[in-house]
C-alpha atoms as a PDB file:
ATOM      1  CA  UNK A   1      11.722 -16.653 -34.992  1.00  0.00           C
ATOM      2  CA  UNK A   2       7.961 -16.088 -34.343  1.00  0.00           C
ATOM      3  CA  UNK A   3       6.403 -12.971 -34.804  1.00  0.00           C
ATOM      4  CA  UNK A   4       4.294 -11.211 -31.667  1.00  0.00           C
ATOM      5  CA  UNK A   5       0.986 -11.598 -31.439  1.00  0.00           C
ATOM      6  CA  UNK A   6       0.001  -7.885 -32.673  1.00  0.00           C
ATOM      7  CA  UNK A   7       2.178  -8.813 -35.933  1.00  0.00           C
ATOM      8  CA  UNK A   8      -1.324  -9.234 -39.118  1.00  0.00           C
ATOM      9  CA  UNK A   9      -0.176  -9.945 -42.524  1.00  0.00           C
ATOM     10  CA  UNK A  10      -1.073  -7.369 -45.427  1.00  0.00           C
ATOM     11  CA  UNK A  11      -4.018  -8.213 -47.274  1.00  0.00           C
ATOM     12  CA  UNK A  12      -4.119  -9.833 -50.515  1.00  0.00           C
ATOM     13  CA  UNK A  13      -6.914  -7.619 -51.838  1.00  0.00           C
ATOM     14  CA  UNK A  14      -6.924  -4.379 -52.183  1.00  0.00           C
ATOM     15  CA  UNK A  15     -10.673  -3.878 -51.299  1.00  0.00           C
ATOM     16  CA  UNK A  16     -10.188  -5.826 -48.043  1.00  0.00           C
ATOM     17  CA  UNK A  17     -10.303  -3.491 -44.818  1.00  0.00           C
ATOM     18  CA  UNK A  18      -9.680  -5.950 -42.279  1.00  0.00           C
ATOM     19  CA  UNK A  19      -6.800  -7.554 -42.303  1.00  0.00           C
ATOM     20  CA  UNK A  20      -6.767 -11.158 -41.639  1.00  0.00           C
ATOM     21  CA  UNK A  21      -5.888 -11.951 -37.592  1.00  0.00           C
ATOM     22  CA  UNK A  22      -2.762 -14.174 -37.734  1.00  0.00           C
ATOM     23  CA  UNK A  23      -1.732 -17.310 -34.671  1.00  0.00           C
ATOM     24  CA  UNK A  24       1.231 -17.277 -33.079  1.00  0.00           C
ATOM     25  CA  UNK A  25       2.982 -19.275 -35.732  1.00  0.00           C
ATOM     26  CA  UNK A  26       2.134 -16.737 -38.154  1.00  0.00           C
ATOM     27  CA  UNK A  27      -0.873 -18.659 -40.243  1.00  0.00           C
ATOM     28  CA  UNK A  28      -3.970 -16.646 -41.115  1.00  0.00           C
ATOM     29  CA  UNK A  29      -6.694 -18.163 -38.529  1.00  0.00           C
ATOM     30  CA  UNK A  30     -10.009 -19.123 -40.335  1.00  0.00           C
ATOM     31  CA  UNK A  31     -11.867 -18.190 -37.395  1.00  0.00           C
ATOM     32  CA  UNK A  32     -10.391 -15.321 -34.867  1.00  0.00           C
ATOM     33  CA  UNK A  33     -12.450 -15.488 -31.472  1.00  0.00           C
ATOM     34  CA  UNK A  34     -14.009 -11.849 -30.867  1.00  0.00           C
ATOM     35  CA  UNK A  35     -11.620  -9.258 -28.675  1.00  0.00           C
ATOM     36  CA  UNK A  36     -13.224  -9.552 -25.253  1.00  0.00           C
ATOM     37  CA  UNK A  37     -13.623  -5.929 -23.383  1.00  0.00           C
ATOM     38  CA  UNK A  38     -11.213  -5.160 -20.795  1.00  0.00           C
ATOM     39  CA  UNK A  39     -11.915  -5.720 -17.214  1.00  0.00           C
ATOM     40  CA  UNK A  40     -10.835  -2.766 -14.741  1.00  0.00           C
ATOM     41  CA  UNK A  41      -8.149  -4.968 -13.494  1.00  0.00           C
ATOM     42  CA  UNK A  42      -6.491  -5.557 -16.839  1.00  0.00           C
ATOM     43  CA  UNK A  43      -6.293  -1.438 -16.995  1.00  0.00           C
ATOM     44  CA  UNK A  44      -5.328  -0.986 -13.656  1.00  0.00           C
ATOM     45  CA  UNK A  45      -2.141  -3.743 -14.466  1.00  0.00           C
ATOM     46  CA  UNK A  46      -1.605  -2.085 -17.338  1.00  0.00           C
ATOM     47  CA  UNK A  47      -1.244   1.072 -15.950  1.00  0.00           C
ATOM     48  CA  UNK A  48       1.146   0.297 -12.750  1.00  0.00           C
ATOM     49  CA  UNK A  49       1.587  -3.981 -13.114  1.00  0.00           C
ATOM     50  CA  UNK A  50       5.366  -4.603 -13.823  1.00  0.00           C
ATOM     51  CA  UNK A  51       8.035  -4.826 -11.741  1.00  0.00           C
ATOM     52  CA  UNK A  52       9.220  -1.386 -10.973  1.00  0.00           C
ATOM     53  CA  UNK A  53       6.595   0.784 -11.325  1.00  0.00           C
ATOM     54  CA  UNK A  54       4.889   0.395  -8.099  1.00  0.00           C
ATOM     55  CA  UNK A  55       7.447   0.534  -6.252  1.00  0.00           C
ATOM     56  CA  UNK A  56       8.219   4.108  -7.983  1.00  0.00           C
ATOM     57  CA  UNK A  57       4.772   5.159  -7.197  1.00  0.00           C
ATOM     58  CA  UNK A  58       5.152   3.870  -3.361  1.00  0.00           C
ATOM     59  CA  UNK A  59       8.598   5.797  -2.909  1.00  0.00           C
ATOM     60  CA  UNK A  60       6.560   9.244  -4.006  1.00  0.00           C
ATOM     61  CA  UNK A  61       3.602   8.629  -1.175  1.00  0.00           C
ATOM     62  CA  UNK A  62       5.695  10.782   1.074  1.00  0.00           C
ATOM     63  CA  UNK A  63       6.256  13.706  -1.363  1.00  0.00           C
ATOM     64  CA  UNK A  64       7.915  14.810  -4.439  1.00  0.00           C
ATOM     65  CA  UNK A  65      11.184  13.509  -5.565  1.00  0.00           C
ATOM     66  CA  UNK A  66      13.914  13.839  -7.624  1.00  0.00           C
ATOM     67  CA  UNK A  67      15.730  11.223  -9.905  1.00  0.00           C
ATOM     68  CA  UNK A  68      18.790  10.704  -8.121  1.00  0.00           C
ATOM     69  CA  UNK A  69      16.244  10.314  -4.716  1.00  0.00           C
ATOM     70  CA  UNK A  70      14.098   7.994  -6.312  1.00  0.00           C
ATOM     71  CA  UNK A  71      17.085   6.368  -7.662  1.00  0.00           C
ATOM     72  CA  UNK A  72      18.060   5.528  -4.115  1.00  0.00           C
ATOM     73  CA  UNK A  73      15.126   4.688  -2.620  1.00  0.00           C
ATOM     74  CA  UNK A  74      13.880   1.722  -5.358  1.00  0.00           C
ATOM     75  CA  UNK A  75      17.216   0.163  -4.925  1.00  0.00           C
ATOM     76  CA  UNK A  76      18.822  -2.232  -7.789  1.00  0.00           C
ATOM     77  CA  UNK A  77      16.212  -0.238 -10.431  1.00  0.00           C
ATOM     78  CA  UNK A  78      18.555   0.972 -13.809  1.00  0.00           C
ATOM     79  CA  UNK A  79      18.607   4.613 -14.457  1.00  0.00           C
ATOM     80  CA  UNK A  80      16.658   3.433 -18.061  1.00  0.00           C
ATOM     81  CA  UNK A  81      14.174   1.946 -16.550  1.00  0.00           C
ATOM     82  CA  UNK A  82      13.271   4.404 -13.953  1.00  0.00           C
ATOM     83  CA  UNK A  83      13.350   7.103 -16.543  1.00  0.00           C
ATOM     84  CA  UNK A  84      10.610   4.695 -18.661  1.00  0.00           C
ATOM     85  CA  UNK A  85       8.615   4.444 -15.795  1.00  0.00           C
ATOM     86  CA  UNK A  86       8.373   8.023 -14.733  1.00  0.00           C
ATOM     87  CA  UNK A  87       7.445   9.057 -18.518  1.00  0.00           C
ATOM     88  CA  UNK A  88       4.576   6.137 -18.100  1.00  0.00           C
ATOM     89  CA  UNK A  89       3.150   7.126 -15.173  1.00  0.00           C
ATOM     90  CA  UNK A  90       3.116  11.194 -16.490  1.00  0.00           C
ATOM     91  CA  UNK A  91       1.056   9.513 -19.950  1.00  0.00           C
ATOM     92  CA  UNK A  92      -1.253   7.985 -17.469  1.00  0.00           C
ATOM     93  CA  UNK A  93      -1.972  11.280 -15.480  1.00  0.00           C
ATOM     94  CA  UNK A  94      -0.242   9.193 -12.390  1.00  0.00           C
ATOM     95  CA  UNK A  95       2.778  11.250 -11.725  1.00  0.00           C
ATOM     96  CA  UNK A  96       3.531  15.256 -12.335  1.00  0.00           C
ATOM     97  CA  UNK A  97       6.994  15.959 -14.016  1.00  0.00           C
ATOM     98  CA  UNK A  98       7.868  19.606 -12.507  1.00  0.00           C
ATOM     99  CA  UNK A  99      10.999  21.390 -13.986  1.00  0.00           C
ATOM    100  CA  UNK A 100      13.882  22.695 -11.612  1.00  0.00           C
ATOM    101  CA  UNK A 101      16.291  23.107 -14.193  1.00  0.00           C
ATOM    102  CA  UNK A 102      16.323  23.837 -17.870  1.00  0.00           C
ATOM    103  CA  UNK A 103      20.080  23.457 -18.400  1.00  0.00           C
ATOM    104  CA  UNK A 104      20.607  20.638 -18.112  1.00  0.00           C
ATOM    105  CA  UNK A 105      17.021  19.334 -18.248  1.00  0.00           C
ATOM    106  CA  UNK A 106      15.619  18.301 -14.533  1.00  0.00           C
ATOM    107  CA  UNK A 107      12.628  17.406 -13.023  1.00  0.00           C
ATOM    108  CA  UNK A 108      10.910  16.754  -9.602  1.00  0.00           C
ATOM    109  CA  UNK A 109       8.377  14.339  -9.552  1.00  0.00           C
ATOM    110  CA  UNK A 110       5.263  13.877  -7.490  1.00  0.00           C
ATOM    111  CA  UNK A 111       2.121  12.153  -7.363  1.00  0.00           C
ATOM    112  CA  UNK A 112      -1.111  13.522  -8.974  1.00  0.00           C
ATOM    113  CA  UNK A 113      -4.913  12.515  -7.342  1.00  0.00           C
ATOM    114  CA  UNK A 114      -4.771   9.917  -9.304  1.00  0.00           C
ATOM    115  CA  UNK A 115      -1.606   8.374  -8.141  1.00  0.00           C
ATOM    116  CA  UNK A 116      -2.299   9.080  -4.513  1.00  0.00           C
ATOM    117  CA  UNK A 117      -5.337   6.889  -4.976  1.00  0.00           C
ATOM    118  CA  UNK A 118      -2.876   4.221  -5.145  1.00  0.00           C
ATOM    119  CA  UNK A 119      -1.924   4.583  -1.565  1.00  0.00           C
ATOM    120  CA  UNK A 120      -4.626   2.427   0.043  1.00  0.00           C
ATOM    121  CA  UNK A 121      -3.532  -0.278  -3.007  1.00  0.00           C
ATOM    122  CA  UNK A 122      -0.075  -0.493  -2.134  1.00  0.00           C
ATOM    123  CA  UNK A 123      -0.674  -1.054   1.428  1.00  0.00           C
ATOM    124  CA  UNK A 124      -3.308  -3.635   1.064  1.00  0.00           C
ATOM    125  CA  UNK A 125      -0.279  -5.349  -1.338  1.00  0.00           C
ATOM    126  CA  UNK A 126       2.209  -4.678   1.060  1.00  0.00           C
ATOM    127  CA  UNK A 127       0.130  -6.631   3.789  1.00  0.00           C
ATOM    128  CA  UNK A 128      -0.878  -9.155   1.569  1.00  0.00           C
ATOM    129  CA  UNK A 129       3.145  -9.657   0.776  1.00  0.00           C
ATOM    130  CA  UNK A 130       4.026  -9.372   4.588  1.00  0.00           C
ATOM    131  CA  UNK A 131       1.606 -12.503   5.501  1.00  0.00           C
ATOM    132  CA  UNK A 132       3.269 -14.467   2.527  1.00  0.00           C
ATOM    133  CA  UNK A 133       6.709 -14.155   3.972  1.00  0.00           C
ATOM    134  CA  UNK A 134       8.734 -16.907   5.603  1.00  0.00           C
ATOM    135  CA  UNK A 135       7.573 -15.401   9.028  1.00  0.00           C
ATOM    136  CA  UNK A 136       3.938 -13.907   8.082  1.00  0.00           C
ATOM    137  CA  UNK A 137       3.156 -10.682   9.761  1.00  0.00           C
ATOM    138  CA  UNK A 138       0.114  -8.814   9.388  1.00  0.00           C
ATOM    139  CA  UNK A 139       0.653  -4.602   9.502  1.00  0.00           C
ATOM    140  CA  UNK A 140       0.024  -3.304  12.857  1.00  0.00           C
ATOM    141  CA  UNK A 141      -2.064  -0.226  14.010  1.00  0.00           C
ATOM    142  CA  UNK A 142       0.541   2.242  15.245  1.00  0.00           C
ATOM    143  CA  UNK A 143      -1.323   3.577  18.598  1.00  0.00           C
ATOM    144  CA  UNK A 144      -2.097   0.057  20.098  1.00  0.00           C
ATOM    145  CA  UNK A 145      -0.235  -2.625  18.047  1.00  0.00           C
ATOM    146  CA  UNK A 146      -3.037  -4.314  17.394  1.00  0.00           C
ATOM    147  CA  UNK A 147      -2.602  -6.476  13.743  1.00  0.00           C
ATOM    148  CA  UNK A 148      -4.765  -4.474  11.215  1.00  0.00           C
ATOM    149  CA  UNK A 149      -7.503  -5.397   8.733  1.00  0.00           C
ATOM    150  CA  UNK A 150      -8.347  -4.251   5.450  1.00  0.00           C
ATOM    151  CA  UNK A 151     -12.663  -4.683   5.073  1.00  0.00           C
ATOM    152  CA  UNK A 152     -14.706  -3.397   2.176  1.00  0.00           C
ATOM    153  CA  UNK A 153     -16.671  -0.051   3.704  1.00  0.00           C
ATOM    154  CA  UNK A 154     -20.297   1.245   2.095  1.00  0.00           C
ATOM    155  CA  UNK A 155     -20.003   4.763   2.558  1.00  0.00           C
ATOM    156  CA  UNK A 156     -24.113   5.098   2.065  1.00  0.00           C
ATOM    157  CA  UNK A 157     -24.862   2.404   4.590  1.00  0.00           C
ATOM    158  CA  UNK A 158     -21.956   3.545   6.904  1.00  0.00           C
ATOM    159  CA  UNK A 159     -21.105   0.213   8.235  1.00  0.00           C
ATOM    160  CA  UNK A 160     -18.733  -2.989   7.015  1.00  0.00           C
ATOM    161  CA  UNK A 161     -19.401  -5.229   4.336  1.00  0.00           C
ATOM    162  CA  UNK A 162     -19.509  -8.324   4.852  1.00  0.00           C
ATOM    163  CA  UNK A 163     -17.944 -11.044   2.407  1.00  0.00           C
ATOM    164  CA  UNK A 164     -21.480 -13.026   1.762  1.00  0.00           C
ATOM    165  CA  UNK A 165     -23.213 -10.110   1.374  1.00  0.00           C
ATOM    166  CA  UNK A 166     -22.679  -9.573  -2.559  1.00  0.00           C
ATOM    167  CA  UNK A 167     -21.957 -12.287  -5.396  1.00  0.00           C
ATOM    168  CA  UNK A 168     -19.216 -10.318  -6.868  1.00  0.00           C
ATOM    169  CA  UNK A 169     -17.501  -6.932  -7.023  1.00  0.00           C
ATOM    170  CA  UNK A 170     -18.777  -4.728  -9.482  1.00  0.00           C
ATOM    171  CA  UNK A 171     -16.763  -1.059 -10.575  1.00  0.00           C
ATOM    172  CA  UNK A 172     -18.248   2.170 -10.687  1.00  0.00           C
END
């Protein structure tokens, strides 16, 4: 059985105080490449990237909720893993946990700042989704029907971005 990737052997030495970094198939590596720094992607997947967690975070957009309601609403999720997700989204200051009962415990759940942030994400994924589909369609303005675009905005320059107009994106 191999060990994870996280798994480092005790040292031999008892001065040591790094422990030697370990492959996959367990051997000591001669020469570990250096941890690269995390991009703000990797953090943001980390935070919200597997499967049920966004979907969690998209059923609270329209208020605070209770178990059983966000039970219902992310259909086919296990009452496990909804009650992992909603304790990882309270550690990263995503969700609010408010108490409506102490016997037996219960809570009502809502979005913090933070998680409402997320909004403009999910529906920028939802749209991306909806134009993958068998039968693409793009999100449509409500008023005039009229299929919707998502364009990067400079709030100093008050006016659209266009796509040749910077090398890359860089993260405040």
């Amino acid at each position: 059985m191999c060990k994870s990737l996280d798994y480092h052997a005790a040292s031999e030495s008892p001065d040591a105080a790094v422990e030697a970094p370990r492959t996959i198939t367990g051997h000591v590596s001669e020469t570990a490449p250096p941890a690269e720094p995390r991009s703000a992607l990797a953090d943001a997947l980390a935070a919200v990237g597997d499967r049920w967690t966004l979907q969690v975070v998209a059923a609270l957009l329209d208020g605070p909720r209770r178990f059983g309601e966000l039970q219902g609403e992310v259909g086919g999720i296990a009452p496990n893993v909804l009650t992992q997700r909603l304790r990882q989204l309270e550690r990263n200051a995503l969700l609010i946990a408010r108490p409506y009962s102490e016997r037996p415990p219960r809570f009502e759940y809502e979005l913090s700042t933070a998680g409402q942030e997320l909004a403009g994400v999910l529906r920028l994924l939802a749209g991306w989704g909806a134009r993958q589909g068998e039968e693409p369609v793009a999100p449509r303005h409500s008023v005039c029907g009229t299929p919707m675009e998502a364009r990067w905005w400079c709030p100093t320059c008050e006016r659209p971005v266009a796509d040749d107009e910077g090398d890359e994106l860089h993260y405040a």
